[in-house]
PDB file of N, CA and C in Angstrom:
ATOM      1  N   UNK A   1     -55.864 -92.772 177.505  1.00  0.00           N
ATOM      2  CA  UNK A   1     -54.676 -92.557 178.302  1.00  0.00           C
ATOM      3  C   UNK A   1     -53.798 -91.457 177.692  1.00  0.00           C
ATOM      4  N   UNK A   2     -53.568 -91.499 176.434  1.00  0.00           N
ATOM      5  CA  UNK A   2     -52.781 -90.916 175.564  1.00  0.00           C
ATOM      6  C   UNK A   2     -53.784 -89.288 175.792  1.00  0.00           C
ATOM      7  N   UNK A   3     -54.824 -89.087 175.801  1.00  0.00           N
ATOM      8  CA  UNK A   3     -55.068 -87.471 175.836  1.00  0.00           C
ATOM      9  C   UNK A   3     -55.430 -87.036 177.309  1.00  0.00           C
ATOM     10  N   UNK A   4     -55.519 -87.747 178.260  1.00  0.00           N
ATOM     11  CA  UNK A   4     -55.308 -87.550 179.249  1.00  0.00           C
ATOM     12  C   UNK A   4     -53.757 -87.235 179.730  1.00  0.00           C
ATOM     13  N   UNK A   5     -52.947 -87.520 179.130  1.00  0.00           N
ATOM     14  CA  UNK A   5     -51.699 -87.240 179.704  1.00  0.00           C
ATOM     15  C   UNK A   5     -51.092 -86.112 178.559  1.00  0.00           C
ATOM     16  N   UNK A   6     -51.789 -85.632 177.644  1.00  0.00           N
ATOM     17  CA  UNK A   6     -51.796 -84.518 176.726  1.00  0.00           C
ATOM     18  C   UNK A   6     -52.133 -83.166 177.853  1.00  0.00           C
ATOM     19  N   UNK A   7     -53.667 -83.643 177.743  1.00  0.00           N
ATOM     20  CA  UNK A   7     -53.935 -82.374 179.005  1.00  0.00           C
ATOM     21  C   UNK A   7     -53.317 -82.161 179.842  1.00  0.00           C
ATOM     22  N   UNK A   8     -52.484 -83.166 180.555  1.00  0.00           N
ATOM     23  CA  UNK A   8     -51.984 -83.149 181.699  1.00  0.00           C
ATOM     24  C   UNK A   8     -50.839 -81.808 181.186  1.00  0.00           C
ATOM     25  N   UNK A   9     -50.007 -82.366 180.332  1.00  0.00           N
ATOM     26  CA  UNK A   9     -48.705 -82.168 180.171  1.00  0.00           C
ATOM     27  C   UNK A   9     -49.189 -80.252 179.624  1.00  0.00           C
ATOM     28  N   UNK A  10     -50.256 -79.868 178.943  1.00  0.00           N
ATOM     29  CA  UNK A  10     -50.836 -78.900 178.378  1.00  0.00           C
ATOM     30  C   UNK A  10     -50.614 -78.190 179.530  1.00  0.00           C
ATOM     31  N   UNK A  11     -51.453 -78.493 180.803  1.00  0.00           N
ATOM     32  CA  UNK A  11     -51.463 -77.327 182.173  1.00  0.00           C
ATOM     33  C   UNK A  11     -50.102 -77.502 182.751  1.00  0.00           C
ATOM     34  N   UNK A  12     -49.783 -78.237 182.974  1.00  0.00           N
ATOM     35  CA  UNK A  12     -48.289 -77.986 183.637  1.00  0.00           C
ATOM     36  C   UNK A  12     -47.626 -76.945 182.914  1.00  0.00           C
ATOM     37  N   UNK A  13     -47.368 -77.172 181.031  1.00  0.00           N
ATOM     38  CA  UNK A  13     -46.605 -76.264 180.803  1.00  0.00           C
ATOM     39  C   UNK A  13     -47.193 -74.848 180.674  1.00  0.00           C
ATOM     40  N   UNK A  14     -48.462 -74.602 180.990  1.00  0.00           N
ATOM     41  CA  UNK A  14     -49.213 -73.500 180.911  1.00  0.00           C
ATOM     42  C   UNK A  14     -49.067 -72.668 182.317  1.00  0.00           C
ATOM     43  N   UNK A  15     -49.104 -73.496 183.190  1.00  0.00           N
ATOM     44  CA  UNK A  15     -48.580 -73.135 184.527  1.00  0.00           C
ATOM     45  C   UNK A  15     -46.762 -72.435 184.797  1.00  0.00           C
ATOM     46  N   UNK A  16     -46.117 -73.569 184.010  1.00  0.00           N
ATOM     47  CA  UNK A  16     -44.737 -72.907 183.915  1.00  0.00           C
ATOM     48  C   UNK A  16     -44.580 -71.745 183.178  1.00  0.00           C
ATOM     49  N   UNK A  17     -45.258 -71.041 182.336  1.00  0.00           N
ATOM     50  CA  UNK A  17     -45.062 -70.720 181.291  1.00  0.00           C
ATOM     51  C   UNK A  17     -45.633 -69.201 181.978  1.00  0.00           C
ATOM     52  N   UNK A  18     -46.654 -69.312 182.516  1.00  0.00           N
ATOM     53  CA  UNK A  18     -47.288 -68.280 183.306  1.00  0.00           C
ATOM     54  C   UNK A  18     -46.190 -67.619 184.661  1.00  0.00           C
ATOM     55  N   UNK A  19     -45.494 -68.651 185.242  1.00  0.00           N
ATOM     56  CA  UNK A  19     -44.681 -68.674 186.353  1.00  0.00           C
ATOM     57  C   UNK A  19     -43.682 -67.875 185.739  1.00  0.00           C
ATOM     58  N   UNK A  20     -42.797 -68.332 184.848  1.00  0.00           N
ATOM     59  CA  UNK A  20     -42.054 -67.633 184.640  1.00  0.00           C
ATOM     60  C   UNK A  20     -42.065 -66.452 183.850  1.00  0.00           C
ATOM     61  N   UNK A  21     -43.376 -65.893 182.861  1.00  0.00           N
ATOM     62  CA  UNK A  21     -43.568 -64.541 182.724  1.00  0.00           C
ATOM     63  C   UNK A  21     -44.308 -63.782 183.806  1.00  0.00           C
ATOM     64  N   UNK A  22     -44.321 -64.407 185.137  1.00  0.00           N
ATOM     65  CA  UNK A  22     -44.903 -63.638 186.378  1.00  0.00           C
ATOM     66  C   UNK A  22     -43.113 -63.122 186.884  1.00  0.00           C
ATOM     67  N   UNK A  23     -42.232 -63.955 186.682  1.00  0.00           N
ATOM     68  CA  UNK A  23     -40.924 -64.167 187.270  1.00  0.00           C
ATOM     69  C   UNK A  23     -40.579 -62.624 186.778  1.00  0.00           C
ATOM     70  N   UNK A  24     -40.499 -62.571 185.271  1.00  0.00           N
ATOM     71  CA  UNK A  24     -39.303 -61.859 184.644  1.00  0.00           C
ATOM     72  C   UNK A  24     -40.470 -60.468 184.724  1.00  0.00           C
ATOM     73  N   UNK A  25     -41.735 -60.498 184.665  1.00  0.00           N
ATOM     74  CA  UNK A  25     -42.294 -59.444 184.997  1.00  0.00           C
ATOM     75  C   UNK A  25     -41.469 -58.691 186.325  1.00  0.00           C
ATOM     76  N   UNK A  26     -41.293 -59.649 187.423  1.00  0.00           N
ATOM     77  CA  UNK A  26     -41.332 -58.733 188.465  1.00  0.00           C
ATOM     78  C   UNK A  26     -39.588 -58.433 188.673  1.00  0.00           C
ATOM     79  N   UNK A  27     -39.086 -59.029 188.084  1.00  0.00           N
ATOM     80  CA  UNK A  27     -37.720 -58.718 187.834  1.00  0.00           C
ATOM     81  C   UNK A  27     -37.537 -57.278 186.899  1.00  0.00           C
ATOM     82  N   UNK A  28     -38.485 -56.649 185.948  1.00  0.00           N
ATOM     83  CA  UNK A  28     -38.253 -55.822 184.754  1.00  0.00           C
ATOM     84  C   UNK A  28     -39.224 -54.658 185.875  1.00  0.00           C
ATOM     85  N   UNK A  29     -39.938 -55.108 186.784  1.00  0.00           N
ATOM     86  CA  UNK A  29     -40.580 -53.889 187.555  1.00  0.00           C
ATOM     87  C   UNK A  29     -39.768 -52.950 188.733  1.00  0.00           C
ATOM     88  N   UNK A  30     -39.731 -51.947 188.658  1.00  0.00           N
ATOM     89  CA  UNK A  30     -39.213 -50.734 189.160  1.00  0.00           C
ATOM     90  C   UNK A  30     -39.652 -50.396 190.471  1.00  0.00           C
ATOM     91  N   UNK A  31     -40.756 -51.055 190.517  1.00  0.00           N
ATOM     92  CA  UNK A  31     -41.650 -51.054 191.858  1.00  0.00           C
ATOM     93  C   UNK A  31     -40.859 -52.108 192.802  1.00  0.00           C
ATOM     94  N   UNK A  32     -40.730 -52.796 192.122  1.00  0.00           N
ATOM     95  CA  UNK A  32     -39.933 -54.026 193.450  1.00  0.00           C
ATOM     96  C   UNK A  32     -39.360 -54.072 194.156  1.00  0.00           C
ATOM     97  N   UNK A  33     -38.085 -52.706 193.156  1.00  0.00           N
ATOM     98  CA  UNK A  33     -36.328 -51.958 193.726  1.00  0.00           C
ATOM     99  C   UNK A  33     -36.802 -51.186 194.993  1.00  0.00           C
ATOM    100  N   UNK A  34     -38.025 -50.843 194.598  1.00  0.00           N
ATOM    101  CA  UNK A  34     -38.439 -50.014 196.264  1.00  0.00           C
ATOM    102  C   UNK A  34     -38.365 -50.562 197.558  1.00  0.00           C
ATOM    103  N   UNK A  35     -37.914 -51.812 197.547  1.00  0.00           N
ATOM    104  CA  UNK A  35     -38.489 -52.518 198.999  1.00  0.00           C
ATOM    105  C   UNK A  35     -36.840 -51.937 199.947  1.00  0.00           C
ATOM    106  N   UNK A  36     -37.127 -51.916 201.162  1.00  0.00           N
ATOM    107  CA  UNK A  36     -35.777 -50.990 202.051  1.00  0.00           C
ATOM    108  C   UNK A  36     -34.998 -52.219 201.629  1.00  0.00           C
ATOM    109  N   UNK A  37     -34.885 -53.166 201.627  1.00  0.00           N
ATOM    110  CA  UNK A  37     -34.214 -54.357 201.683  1.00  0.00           C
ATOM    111  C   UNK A  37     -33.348 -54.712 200.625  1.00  0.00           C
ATOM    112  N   UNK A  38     -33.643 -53.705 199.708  1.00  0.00           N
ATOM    113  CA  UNK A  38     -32.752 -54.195 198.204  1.00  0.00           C
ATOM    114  C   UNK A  38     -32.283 -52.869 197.838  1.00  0.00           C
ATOM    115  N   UNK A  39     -31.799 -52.135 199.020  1.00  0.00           N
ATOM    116  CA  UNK A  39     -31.722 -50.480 198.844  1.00  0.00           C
ATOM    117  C   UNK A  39     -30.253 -50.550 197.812  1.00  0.00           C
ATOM    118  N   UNK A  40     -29.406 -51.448 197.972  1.00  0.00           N
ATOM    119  CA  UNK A  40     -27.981 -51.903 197.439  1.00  0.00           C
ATOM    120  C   UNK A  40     -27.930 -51.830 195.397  1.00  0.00           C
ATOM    121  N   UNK A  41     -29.150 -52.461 195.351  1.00  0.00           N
ATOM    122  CA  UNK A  41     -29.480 -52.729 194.204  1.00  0.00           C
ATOM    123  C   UNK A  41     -30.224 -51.381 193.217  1.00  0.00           C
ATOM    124  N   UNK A  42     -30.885 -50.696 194.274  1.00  0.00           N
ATOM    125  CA  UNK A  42     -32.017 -49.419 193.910  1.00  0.00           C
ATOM    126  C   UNK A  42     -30.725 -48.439 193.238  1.00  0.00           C
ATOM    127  N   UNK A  43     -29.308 -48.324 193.898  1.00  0.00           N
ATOM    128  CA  UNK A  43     -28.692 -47.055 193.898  1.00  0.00           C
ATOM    129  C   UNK A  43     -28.244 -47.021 192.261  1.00  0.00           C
ATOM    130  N   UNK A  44     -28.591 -45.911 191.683  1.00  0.00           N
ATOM    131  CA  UNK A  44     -28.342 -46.242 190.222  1.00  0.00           C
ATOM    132  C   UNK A  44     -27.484 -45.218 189.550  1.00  0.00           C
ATOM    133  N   UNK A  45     -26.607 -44.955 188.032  1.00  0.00           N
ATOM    134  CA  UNK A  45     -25.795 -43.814 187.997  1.00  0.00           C
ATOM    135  C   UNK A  45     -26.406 -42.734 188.407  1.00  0.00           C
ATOM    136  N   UNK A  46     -25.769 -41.472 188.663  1.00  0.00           N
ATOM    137  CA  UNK A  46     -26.683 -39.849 188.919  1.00  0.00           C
ATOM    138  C   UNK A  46     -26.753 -40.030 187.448  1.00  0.00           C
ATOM    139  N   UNK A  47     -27.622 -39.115 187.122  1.00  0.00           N
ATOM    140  CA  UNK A  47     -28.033 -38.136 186.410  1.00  0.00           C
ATOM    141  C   UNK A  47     -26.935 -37.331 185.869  1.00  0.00           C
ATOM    142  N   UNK A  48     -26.187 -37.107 184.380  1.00  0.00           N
ATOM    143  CA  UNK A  48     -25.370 -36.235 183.924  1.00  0.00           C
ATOM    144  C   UNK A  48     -25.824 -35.117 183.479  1.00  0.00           C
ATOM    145  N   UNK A  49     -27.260 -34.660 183.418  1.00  0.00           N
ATOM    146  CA  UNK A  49     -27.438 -33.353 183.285  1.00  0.00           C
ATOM    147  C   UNK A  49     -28.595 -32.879 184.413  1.00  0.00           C
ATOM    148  N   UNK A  50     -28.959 -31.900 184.222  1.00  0.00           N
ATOM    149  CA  UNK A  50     -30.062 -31.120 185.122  1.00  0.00           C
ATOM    150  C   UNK A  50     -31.339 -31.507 184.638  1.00  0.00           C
ATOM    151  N   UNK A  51     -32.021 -31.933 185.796  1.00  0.00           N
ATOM    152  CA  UNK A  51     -33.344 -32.677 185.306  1.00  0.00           C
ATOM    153  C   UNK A  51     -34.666 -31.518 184.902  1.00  0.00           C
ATOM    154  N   UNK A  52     -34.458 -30.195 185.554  1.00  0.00           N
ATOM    155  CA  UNK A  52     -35.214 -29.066 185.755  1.00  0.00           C
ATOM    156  C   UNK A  52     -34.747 -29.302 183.576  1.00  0.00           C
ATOM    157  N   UNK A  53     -36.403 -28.979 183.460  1.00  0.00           N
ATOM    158  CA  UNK A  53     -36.454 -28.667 181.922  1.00  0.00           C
ATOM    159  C   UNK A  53     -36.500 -29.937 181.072  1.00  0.00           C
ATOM    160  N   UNK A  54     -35.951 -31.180 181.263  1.00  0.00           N
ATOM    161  CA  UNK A  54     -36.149 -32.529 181.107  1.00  0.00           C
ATOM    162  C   UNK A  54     -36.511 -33.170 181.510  1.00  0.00           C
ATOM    163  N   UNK A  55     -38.106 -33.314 182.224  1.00  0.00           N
ATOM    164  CA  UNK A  55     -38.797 -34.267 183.354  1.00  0.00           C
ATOM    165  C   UNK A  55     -39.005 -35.419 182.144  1.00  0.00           C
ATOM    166  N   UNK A  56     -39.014 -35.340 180.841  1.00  0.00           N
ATOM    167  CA  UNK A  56     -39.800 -36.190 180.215  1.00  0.00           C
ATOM    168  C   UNK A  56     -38.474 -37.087 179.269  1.00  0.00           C
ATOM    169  N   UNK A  57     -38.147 -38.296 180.140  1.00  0.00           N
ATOM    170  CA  UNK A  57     -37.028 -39.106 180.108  1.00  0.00           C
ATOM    171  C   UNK A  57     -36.965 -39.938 178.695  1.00  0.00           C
ATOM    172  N   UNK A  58     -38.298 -39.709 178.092  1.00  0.00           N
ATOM    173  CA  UNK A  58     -38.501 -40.561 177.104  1.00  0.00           C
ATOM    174  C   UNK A  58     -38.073 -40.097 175.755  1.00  0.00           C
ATOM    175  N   UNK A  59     -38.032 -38.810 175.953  1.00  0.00           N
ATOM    176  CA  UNK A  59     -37.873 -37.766 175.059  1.00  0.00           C
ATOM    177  C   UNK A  59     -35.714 -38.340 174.543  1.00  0.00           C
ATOM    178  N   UNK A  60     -35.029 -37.667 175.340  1.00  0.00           N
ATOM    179  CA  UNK A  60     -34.101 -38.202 174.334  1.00  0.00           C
ATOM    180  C   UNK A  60     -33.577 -39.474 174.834  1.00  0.00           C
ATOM    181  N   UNK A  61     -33.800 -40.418 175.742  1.00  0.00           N
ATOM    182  CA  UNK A  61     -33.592 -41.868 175.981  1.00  0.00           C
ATOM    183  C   UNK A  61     -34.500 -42.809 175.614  1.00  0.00           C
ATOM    184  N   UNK A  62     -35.806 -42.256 175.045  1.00  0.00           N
ATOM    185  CA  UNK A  62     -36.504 -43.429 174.251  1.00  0.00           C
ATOM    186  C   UNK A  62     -35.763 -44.554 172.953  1.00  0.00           C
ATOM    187  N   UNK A  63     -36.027 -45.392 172.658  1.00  0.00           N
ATOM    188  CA  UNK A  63     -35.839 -46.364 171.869  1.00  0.00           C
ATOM    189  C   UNK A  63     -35.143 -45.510 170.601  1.00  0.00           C
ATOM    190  N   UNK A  64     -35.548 -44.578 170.048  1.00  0.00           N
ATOM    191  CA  UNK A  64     -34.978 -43.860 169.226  1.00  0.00           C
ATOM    192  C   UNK A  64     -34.145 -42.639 169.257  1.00  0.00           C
ATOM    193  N   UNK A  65     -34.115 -41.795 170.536  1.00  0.00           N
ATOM    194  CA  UNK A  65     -33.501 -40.999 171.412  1.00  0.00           C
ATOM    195  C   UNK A  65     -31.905 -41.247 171.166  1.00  0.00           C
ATOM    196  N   UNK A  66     -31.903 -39.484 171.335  1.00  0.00           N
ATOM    197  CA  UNK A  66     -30.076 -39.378 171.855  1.00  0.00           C
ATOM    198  C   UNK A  66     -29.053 -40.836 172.357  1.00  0.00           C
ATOM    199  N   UNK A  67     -29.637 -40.699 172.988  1.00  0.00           N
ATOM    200  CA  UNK A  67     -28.735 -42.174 174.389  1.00  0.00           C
ATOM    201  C   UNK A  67     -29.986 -43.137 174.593  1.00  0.00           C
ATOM    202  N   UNK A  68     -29.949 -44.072 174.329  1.00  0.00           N
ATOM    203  CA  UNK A  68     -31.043 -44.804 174.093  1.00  0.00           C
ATOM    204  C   UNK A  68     -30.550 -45.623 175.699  1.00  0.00           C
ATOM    205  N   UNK A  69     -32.002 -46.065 176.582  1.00  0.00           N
ATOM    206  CA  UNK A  69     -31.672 -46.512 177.991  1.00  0.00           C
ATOM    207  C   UNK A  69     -31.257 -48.104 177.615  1.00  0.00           C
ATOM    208  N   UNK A  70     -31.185 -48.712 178.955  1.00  0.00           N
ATOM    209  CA  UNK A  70     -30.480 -50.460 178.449  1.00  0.00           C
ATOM    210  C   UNK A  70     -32.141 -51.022 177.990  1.00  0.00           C
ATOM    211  N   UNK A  71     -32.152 -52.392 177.320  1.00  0.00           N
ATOM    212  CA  UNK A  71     -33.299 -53.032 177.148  1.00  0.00           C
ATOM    213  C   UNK A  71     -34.149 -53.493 178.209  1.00  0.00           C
ATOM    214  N   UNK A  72     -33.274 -53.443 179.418  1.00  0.00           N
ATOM    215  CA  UNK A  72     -34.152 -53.749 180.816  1.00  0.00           C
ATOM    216  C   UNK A  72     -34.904 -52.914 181.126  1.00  0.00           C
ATOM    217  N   UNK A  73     -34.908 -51.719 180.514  1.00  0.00           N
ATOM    218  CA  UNK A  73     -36.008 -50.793 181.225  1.00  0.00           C
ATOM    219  C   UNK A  73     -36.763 -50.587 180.200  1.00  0.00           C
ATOM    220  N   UNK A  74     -36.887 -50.967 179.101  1.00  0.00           N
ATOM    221  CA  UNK A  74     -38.467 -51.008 178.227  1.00  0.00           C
ATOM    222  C   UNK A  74     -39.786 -51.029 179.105  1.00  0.00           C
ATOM    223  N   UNK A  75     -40.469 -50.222 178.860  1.00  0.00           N
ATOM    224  CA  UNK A  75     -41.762 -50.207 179.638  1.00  0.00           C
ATOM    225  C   UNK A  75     -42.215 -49.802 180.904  1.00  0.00           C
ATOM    226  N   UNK A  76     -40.968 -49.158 181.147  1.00  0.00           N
ATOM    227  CA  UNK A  76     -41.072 -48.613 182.557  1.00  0.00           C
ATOM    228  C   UNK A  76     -41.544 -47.124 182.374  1.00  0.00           C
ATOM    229  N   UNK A  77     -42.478 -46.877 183.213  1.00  0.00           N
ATOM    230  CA  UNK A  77     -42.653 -45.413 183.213  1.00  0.00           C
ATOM    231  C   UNK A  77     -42.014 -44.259 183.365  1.00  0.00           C
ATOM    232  N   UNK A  78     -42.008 -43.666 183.076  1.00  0.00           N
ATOM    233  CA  UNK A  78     -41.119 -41.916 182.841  1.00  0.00           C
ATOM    234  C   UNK A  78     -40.878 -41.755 184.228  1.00  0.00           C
ATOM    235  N   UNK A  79     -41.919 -42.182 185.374  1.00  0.00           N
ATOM    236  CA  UNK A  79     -41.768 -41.677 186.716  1.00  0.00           C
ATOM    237  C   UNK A  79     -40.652 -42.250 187.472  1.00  0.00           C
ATOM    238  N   UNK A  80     -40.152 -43.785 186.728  1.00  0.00           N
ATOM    239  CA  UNK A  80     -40.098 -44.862 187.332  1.00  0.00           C
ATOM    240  C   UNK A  80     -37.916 -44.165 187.596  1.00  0.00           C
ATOM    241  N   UNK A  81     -37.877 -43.027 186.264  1.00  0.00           N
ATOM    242  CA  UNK A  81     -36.505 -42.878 186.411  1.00  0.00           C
ATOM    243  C   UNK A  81     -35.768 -42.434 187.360  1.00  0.00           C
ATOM    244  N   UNK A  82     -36.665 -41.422 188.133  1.00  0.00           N
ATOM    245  CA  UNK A  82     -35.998 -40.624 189.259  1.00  0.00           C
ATOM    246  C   UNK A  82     -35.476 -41.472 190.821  1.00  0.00           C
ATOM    247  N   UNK A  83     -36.338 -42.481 190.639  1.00  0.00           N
ATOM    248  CA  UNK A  83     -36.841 -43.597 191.332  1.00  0.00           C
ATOM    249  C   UNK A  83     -35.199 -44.130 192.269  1.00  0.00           C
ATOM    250  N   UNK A  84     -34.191 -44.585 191.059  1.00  0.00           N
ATOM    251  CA  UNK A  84     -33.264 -44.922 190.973  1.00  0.00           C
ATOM    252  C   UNK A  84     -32.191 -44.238 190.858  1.00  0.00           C
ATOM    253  N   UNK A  85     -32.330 -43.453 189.718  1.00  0.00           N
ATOM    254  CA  UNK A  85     -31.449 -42.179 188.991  1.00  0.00           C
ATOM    255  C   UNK A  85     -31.401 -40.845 190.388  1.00  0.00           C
ATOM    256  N   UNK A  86     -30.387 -40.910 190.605  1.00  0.00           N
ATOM    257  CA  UNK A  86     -30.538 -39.278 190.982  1.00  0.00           C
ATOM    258  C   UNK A  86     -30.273 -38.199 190.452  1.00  0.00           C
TER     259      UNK A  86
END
């Protein structure tokens, strides 16, 4: 009885555990902001300099960079900035 309700309790929290790094995945994805429906949410600061000559965002807003971006956007792709940013 006792490892039957081990296993039990094992997949449930393996299931939750999966659920909610499916959750915060799609919350930290850039792709999502795209839907017309969350256009409110997509609109993000402009851009304070000229992007011509700086396509590569990682360069001084990476983790160690000039202006380092917020922690929510770790892992987002270089493409993902224009996306939002104007």
């Amino acid at each position: 009885m006792r490892q039957a309700y081990s296993t039990q309790l094992a997949i449930v929290t393996g299931i939750l555990v999966l659920f909610i790094a499916g959750a915060f995945a799609l919350i930290q994805s850039p792709e999502v902001l795209e839907s017309p429906g969350i256009t409110a949410i997509t609109v993000g600061q402009a851009v304070p300099h000229p992007i011509e000559g700086h396509e590569d965002c990682n360069s001084c807003h990476g983790r160690k960079g000039m202006k380092a971006y917020p922690i929510s956007h770790l892992g987002w792709k270089n493409e993902s900035c224009t996306k939002c940013h104007r």
